[in-house]
Protein backbone atom coordinates (compact mmCIF):
# COMPACT_ATOMS: atom_id res chain seq x y z
CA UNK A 1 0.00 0.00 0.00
CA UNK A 2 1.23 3.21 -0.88
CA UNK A 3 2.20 5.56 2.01
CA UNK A 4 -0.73 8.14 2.16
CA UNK A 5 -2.84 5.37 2.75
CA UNK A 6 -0.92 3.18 4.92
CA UNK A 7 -0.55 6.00 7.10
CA UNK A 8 -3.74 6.69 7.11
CA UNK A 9 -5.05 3.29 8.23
CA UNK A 10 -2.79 3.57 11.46
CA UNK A 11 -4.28 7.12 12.04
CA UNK A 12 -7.84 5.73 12.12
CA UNK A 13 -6.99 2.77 15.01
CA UNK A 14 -5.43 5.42 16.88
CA UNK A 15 -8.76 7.70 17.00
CA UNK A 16 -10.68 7.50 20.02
CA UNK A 17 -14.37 8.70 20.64
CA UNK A 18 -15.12 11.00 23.06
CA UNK A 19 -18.61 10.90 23.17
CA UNK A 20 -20.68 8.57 21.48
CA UNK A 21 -24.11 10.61 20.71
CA UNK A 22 -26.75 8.14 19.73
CA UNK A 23 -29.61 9.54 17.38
CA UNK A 24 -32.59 8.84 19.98
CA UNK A 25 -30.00 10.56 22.59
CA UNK A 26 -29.34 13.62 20.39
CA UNK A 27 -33.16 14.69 19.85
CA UNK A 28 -33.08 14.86 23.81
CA UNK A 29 -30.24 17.16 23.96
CA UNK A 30 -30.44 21.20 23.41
CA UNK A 31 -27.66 23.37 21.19
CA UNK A 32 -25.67 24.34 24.45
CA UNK A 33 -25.05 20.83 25.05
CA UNK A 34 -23.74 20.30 21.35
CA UNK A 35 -21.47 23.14 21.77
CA UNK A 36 -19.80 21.89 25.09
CA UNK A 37 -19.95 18.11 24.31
CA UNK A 38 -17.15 16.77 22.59
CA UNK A 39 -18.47 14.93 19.73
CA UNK A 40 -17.60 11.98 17.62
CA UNK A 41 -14.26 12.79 15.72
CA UNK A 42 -14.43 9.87 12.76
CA UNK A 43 -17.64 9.27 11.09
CA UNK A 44 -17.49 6.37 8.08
CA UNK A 45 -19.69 5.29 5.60
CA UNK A 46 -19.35 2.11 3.34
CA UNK A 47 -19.17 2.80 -0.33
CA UNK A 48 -21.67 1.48 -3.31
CA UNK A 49 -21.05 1.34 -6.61
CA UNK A 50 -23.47 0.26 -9.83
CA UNK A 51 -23.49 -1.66 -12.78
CA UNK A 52 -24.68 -1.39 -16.08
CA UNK A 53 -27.14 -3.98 -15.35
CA UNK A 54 -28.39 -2.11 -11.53
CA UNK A 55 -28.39 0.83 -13.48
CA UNK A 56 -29.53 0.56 -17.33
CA UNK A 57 -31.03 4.38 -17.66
CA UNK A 58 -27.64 6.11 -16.81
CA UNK A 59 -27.06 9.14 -18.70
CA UNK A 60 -23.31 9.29 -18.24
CA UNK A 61 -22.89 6.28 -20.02
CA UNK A 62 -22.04 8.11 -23.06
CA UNK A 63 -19.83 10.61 -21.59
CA UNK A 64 -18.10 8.76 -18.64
CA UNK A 65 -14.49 7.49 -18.18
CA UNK A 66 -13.70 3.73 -20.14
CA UNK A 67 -12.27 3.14 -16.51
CA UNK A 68 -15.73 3.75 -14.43
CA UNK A 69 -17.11 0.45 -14.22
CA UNK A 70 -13.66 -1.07 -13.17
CA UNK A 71 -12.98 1.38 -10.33
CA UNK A 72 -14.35 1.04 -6.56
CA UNK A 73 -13.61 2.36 -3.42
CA UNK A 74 -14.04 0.81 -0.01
CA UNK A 75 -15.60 3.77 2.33
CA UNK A 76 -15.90 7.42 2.91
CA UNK A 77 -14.14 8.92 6.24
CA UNK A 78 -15.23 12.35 7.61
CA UNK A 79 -12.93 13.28 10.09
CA UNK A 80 -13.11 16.21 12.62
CA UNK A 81 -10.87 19.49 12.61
CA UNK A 82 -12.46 22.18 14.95
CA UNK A 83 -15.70 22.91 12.40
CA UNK A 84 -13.91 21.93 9.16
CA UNK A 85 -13.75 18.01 8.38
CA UNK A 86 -10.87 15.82 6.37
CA UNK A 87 -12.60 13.73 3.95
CA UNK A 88 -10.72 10.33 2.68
CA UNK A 89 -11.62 8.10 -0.35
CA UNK A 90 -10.26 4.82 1.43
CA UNK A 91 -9.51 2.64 -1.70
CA UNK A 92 -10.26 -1.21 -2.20
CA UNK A 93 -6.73 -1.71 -3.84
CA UNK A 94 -3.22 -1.49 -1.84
CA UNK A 95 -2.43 0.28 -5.15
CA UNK A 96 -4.25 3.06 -5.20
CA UNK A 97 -4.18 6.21 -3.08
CA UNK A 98 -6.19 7.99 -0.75
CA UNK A 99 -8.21 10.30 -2.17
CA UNK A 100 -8.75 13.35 0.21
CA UNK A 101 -9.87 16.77 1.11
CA UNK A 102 -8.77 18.54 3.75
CA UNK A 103 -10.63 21.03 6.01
CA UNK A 104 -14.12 21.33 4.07
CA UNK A 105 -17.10 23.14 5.60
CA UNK A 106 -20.20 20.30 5.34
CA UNK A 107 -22.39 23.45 6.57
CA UNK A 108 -23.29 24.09 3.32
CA UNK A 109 -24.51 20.87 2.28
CA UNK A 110 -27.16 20.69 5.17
CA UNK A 111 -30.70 21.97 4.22
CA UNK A 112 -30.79 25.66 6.19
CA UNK A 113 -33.46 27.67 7.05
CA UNK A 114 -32.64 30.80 6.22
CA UNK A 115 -31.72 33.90 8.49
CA UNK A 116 -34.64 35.99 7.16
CA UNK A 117 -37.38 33.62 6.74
CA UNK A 118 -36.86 32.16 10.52
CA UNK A 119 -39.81 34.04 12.01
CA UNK A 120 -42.29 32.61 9.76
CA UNK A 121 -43.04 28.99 10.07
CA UNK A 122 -44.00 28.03 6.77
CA UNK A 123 -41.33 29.21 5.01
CA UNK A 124 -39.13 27.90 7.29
CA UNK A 125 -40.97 24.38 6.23
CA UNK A 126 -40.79 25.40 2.50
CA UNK A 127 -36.96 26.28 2.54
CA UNK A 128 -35.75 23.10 4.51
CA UNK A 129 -37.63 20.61 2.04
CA UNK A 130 -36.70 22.26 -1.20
CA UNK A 131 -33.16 22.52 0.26
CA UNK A 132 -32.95 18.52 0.29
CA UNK A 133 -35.42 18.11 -2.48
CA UNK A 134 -32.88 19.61 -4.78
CA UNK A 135 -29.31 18.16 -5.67
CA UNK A 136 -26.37 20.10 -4.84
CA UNK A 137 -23.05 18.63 -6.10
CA UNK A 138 -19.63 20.38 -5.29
CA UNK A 139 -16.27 19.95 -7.59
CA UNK A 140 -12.96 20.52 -6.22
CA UNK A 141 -10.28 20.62 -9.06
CA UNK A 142 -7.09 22.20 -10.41
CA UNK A 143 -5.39 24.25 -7.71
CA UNK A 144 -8.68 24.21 -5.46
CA UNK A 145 -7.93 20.06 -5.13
CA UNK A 146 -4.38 20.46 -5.16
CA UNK A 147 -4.54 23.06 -2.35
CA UNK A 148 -7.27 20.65 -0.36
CA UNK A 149 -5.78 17.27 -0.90
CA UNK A 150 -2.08 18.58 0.02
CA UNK A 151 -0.52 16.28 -2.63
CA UNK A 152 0.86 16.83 -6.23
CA UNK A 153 -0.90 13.79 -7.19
CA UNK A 154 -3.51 11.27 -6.49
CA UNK A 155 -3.48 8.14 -8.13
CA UNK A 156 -6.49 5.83 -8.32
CA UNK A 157 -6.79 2.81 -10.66
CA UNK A 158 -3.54 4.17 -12.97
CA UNK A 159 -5.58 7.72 -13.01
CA UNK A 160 -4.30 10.75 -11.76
CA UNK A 161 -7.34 12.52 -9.82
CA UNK A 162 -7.91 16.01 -11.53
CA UNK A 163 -11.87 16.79 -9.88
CA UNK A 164 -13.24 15.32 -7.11
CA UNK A 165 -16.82 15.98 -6.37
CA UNK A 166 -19.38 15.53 -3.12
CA UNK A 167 -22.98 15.23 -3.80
CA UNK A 168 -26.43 15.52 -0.96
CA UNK A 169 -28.61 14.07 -4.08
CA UNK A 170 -32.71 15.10 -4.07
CA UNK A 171 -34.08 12.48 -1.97
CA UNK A 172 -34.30 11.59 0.97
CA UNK A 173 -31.62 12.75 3.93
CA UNK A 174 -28.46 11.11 4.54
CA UNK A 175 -28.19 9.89 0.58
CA UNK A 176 -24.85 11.15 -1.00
CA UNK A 177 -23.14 10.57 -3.85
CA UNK A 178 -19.25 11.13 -4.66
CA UNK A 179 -17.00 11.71 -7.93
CA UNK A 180 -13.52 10.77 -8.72
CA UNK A 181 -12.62 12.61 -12.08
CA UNK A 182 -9.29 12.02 -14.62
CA UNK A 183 -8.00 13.93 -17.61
CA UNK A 184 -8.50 12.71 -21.54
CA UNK A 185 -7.66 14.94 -24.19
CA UNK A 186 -8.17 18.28 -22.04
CA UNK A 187 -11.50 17.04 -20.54
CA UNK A 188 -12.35 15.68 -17.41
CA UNK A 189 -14.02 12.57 -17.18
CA UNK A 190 -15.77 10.53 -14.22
CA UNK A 191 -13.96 7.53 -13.67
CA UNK A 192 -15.44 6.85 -10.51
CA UNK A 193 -18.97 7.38 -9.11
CA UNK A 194 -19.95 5.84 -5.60
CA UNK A 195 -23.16 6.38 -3.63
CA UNK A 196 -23.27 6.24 -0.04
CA UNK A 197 -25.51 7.10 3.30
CA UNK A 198 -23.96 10.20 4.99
CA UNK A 199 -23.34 9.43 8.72
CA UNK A 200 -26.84 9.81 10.37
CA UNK A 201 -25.84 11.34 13.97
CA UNK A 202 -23.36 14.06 12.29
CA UNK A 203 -26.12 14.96 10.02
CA UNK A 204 -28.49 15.41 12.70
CA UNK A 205 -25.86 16.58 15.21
CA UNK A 206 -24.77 19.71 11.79
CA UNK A 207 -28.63 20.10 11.14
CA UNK A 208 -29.58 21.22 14.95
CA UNK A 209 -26.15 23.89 15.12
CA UNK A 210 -27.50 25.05 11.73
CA UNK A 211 -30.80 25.66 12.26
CA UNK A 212 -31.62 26.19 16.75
CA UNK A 213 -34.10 22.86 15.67
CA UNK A 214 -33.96 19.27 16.72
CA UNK A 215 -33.72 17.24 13.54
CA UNK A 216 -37.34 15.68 14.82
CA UNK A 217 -39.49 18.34 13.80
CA UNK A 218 -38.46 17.77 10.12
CA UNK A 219 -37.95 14.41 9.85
CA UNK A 220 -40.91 13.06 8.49
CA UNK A 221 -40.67 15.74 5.44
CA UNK A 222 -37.04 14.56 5.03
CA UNK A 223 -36.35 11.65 5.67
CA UNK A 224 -39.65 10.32 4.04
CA UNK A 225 -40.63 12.42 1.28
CA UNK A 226 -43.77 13.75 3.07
CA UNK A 227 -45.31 16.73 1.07
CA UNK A 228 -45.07 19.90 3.13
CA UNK A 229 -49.25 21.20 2.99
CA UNK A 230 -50.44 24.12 0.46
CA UNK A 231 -50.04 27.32 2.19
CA UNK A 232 -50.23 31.31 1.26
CA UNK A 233 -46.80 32.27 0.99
CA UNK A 234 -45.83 35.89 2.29
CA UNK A 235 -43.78 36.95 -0.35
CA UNK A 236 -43.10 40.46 1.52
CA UNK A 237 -40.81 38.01 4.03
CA UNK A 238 -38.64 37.20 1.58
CA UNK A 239 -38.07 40.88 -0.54
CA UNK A 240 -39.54 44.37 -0.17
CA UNK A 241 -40.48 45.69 -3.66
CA UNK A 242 -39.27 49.18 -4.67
CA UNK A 243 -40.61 49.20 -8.31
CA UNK A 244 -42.21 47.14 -10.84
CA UNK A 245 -42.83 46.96 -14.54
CA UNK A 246 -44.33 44.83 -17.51
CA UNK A 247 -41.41 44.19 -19.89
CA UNK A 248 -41.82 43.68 -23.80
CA UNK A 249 -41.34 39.77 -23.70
CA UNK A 250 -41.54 36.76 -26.84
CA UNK A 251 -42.44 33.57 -25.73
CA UNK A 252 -39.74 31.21 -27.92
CA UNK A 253 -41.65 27.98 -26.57
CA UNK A 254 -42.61 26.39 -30.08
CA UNK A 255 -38.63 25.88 -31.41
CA UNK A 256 -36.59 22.80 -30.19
CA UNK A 257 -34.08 23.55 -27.02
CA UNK A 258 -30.72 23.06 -27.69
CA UNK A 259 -29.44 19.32 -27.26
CA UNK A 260 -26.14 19.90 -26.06
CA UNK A 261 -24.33 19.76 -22.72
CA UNK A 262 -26.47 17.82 -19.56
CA UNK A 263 -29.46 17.98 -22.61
CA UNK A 264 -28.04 16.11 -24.65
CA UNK A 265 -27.03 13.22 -22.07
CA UNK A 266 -30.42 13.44 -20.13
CA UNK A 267 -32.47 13.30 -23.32
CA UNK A 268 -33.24 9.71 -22.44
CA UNK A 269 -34.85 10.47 -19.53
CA UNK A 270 -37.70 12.03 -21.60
CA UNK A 271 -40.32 9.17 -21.64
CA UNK A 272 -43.37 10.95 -22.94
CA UNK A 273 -44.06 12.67 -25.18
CA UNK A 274 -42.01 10.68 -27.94
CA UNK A 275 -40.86 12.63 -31.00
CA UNK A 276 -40.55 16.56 -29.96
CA UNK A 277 -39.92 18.90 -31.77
CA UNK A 278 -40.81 21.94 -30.22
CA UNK A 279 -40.71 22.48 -26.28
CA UNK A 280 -44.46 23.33 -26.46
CA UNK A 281 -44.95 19.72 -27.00
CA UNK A 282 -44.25 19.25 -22.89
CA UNK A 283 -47.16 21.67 -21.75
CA UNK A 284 -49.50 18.81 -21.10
CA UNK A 285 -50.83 16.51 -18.13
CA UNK A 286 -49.36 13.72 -20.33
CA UNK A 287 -45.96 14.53 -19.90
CA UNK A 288 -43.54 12.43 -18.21
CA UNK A 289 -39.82 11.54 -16.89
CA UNK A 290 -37.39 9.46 -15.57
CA UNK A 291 -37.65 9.59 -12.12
CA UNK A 292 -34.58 9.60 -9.37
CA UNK A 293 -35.03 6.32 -7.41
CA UNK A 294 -32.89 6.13 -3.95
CA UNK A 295 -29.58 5.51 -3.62
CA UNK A 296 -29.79 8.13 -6.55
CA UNK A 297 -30.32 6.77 -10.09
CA UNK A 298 -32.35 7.61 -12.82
CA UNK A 299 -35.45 4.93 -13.37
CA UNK A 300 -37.74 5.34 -16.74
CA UNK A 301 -39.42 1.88 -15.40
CA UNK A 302 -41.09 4.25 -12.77
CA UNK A 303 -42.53 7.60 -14.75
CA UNK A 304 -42.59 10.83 -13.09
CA UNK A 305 -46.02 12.37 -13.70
CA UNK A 306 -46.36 15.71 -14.39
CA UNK A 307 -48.96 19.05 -14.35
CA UNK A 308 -46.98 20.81 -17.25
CA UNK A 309 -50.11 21.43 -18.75
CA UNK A 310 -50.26 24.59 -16.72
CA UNK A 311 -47.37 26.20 -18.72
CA UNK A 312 -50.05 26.22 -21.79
CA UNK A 313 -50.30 30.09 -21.59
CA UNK A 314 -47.82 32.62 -20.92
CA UNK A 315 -50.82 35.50 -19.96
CA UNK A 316 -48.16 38.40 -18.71
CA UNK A 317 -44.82 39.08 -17.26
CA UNK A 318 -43.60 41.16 -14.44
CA UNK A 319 -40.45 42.79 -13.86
CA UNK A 320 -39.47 43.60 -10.13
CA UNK A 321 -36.81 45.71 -8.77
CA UNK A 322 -36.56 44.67 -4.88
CA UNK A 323 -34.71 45.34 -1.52
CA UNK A 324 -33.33 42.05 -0.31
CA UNK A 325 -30.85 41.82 2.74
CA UNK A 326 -28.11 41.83 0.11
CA UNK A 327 -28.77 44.77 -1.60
CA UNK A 328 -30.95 45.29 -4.76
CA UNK A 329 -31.47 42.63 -6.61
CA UNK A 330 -34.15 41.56 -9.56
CA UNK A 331 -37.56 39.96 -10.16
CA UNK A 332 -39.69 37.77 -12.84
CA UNK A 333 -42.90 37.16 -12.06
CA UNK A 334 -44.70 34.45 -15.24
CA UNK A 335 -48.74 34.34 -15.16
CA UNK A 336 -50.33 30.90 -16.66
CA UNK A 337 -53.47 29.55 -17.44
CA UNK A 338 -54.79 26.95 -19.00
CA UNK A 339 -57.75 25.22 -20.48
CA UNK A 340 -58.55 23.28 -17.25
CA UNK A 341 -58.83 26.54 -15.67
CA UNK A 342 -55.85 26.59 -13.49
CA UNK A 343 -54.15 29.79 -12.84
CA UNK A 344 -50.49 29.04 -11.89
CA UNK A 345 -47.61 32.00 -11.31
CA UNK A 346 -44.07 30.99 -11.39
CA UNK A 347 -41.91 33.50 -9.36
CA UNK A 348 -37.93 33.60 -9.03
CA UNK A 349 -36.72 36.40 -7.47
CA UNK A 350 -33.28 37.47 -5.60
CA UNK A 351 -31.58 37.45 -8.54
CA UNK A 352 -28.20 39.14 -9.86
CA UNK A 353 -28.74 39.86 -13.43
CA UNK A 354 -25.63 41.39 -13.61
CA UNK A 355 -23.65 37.80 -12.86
CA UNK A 356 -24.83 35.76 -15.49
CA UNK A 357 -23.27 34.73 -18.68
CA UNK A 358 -24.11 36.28 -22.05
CA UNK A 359 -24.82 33.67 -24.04
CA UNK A 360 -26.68 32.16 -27.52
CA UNK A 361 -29.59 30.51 -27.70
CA UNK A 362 -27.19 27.63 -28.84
CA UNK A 363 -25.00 28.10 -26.11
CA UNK A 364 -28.14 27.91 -23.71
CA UNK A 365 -26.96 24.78 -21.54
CA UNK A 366 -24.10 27.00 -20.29
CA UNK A 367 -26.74 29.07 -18.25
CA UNK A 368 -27.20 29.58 -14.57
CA UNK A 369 -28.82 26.82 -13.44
CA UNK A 370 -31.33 28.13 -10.32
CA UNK A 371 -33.30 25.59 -8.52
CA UNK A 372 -36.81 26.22 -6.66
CA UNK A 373 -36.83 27.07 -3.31
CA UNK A 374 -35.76 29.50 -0.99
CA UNK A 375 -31.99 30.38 -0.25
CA UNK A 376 -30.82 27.36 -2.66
CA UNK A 377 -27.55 26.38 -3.69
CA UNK A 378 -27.16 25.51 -7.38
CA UNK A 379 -27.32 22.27 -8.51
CA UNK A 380 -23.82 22.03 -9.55
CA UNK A 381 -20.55 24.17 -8.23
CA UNK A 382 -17.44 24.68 -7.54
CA UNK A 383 -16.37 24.94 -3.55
CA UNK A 384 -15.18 28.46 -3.86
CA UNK A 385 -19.35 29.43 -5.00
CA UNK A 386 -20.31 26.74 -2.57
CA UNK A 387 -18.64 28.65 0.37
CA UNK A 388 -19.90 32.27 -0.99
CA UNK A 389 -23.22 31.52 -1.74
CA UNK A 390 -24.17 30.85 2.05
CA UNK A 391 -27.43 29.34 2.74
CA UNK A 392 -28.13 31.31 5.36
CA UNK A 393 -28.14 34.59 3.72
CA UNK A 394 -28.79 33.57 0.09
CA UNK A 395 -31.82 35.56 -1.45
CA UNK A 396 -32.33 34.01 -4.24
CA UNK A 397 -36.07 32.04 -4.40
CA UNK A 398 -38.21 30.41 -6.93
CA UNK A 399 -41.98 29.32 -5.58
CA UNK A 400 -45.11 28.04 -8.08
CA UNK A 401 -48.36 29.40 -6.44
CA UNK A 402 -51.63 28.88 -7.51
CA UNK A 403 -54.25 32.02 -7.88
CA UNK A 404 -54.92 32.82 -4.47
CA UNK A 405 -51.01 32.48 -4.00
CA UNK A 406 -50.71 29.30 -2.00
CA UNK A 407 -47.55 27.11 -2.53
CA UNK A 408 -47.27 24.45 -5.21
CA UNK A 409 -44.65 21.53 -4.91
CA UNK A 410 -42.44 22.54 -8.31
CA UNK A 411 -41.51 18.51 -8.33
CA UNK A 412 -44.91 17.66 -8.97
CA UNK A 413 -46.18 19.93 -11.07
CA UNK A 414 -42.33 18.88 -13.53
CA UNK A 415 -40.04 21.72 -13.22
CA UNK A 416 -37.04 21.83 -11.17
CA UNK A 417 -36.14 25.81 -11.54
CA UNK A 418 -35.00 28.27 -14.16
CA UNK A 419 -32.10 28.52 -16.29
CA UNK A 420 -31.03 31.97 -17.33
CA UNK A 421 -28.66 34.07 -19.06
CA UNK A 422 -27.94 37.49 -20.84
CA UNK A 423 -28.16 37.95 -24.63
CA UNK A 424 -24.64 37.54 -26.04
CA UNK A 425 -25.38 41.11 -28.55
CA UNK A 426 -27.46 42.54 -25.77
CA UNK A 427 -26.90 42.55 -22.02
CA UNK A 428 -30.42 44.15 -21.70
CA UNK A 429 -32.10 41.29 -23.07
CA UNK A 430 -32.67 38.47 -20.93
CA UNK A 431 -33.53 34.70 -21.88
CA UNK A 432 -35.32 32.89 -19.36
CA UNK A 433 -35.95 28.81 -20.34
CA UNK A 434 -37.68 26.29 -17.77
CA UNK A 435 -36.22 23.23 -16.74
CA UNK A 436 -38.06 20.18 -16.29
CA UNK A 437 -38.26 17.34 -13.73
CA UNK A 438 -34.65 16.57 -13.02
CA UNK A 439 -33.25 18.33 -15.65
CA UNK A 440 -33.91 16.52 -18.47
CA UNK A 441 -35.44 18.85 -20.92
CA UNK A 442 -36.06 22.25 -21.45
CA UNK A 443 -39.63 22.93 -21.65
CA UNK A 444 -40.35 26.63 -22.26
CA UNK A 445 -38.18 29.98 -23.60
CA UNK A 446 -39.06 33.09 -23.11
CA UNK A 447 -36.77 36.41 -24.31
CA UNK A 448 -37.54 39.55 -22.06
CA UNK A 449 -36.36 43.19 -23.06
CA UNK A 450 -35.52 44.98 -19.71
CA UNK A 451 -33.48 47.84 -21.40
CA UNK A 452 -37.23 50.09 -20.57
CA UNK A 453 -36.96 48.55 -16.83
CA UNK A 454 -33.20 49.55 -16.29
């Protein structure tokens, strides 16, 4: 065995406990406690790993590392420094190295209500599910791995690690996924992708010093998927508005999105309809998806019903400027009906116009990605964004309410957030597209001419 890890294997039989928290005896036990206890200092968790055959409907197939298949790990250690943690890939093979990170906030990846919604109970609710209804997958690479693993090199199965990612997936708590990533021909490829159950007592034990709440008041909502109820939501918690507007907007919806990028690779979890052409096909009932079946997989043997039929028609758009506890920031506010009668408004709001990309229509896929919820991290970043786009003080939000404004679960109704981006001629022109359940399609376009709001 190579050093790094042999070393590291006499580390762990040296670690001792100081206080072994059980998960019945940690709902019993208040915040000060946590803070003067001395906690557990090694957490571990045994590492999975899936076929072909366990997992038929995987879109990386096409894009993924000859290697992947070939390459496992043994377990996942998350060890204690202060409030930081090491993390070590523990490999199968004497052969191989250690992967590792060293001193990573897990803060982050814990669903957070946030500072300004903490007064109202609802939206307290509404953050915390959305927060672990929605992935969030963090790369470390280049000189941000090489600073964090403290090595040169890492070499697993002959590969020399280049990106290394952590992922809390959308389902249900305590289901993680991680990435092991290696150079071919100037692109990174995964070459390893394990799935694993995150260390129950630290994630309740992170949860309660991130939130002032015992881990048993949401556990039912995350742990087993229980639907938080239909409530008004009191949008004035969230933003105070200092002006609005109704742009000039086109609605794009009847051309074909652009199959590139996570598109292109996710195109087979479109189950129904078959044949589009346009992204208009999607606004029905009918439409369905792949769904994402624990540990974390995609499943097309178990559809994802949808309500896009609500999307049907764009009736107006409104353009907010608002006051958010960072500063001034921007708001879109879509009105839909349809011919079921259902009047649905899609609102995302907190958002930095300025900071996005200016892009094609082409080049679409390279968007922000912005998930629904409240105080969300994106779906995918790097650990530099990860660490400045706290949780606790994120204003960024995206809710679906019905007409008299109560809250609509965006996962069953088949959209998981918007994707936006500048014009690449104009920055006053802003493109706003929809993505679907999971990702997999784009399912409306819409091109909105702010220079007037500015």
């Amino acid at each position: 065995m190579k050093n790094c890890a042999l070393l590291f294997s006499l580390f762990l039989f040296t670690l001792i406990s100081c206080s072994e928290i059980a998960n019945d005896d940690l709902s019993e036990i208040t915040l000060e406690d946590l803070d003067q206890s001395e906690d557990k200092t090694h957490f571990s968790a045994s590492l999975r790993e899936l076929t072909d055959e366990e997992y038929p409907d995987n879109p990386d197939i096409t894009v993924r590392h000859e290697k992947c298949l070939e390459t496992s790990m043994k377990s996942i250690e998350f060890i204690r420094k202060g409030e930081l943690f090491d993390v070590f890939l523990i490999p199968d093979s004497e052969e191989d190295d250690t992967a590792h990170l060293f001193e990573i906030d897990l803060m982050e990846f814990i669903p957070t209500i946030p500072e300004y919604v903490r007064e109202d109970e609802y939206l307290s609710l509404i953050s915390i599910v959305n927060q672990e209804w929605n992935r969030n997958q963090v790369k470390w690479q280049d000189d941000q791995l090489k600073t964090a693993s403290h090595e040169e090199n890492c070499v697993v199965n002959g590969e020399k690690v280049t990106r290394m990612d952590l992922a809390r997936n959308c389902l249900n708590s305590y289901l993680w996924e991680v990435f092991l990533y290696a150079d071919v021909d100037g692109s990174n490829k995964n070459f390893y992708h394990g799935w694993f159950d995150f260390p129950k007592d630290l994630y309740h034990e992170l949860y309660a010093k991130r939130n002032g709440k015992k881990f048993d008041e949401v556990a039912d909502f995350l742990e087993n998927w229980q639907n938080p109820p239909s409530k008004k939501v009191d949008l004035n918690v969230l933003r105070t508005v200092k002006s609005e507007s109704a742009p000039r907007y086109a609605n794009l919806s009847d051309v074909m999105y652009p199959l590139a990028g996570e598109r292109k690779k996710k195109q087979v979890g479109v189950i129904t309809p078959t044949g589009v052409t346009k992204m208009s096909d999607f606004h029905t009932d009918a439409s369905t998806f792949a769904t994402f079946s624990p540990p974390g997989f995609y499943n097309r043997a178990d559809p994802r019903t949808t309500e896009l039929g609500r999307f049907k028609n764009l009736e107006g758009v409104i353009y907010r400027k608002t006051e958010t506890n960072r500063g001034e920031r921007s708001e879109l506010h879509f009105n839909y009906s349809d011919e079921k009668g259902r009047k649905t408004q899609f609102i995302i709001g907190g958002l930095d116009l300025s900071a996005l990309p200016r892009l094609s229509t082409e080049e679409a896929n390279s968007g922000h990605q912005f998930s629904m919820g409240i105080g969300n991290h994106p779906f995918y970043e790097d650990y530099a964004l990860h660490e400045d786009q706290c949780s606790l003080t994120n204003p960024n939000f995206g809710v679906l309410l019905d007409e008299n404004g109560k809250w609509l679960d965006s996962h069953y109704i088949g959209i998981d957030g918007p994707l936006l981006h500048l014009d690449k001629d104009d920055p006053a022109i802003l493109h706003v597209w929809i993505l679907s359940f999971e990702r997999h399609a784009l399912v409306a376009h819409y091109v909105l001419d702010l220079s007037e709001s500015a």
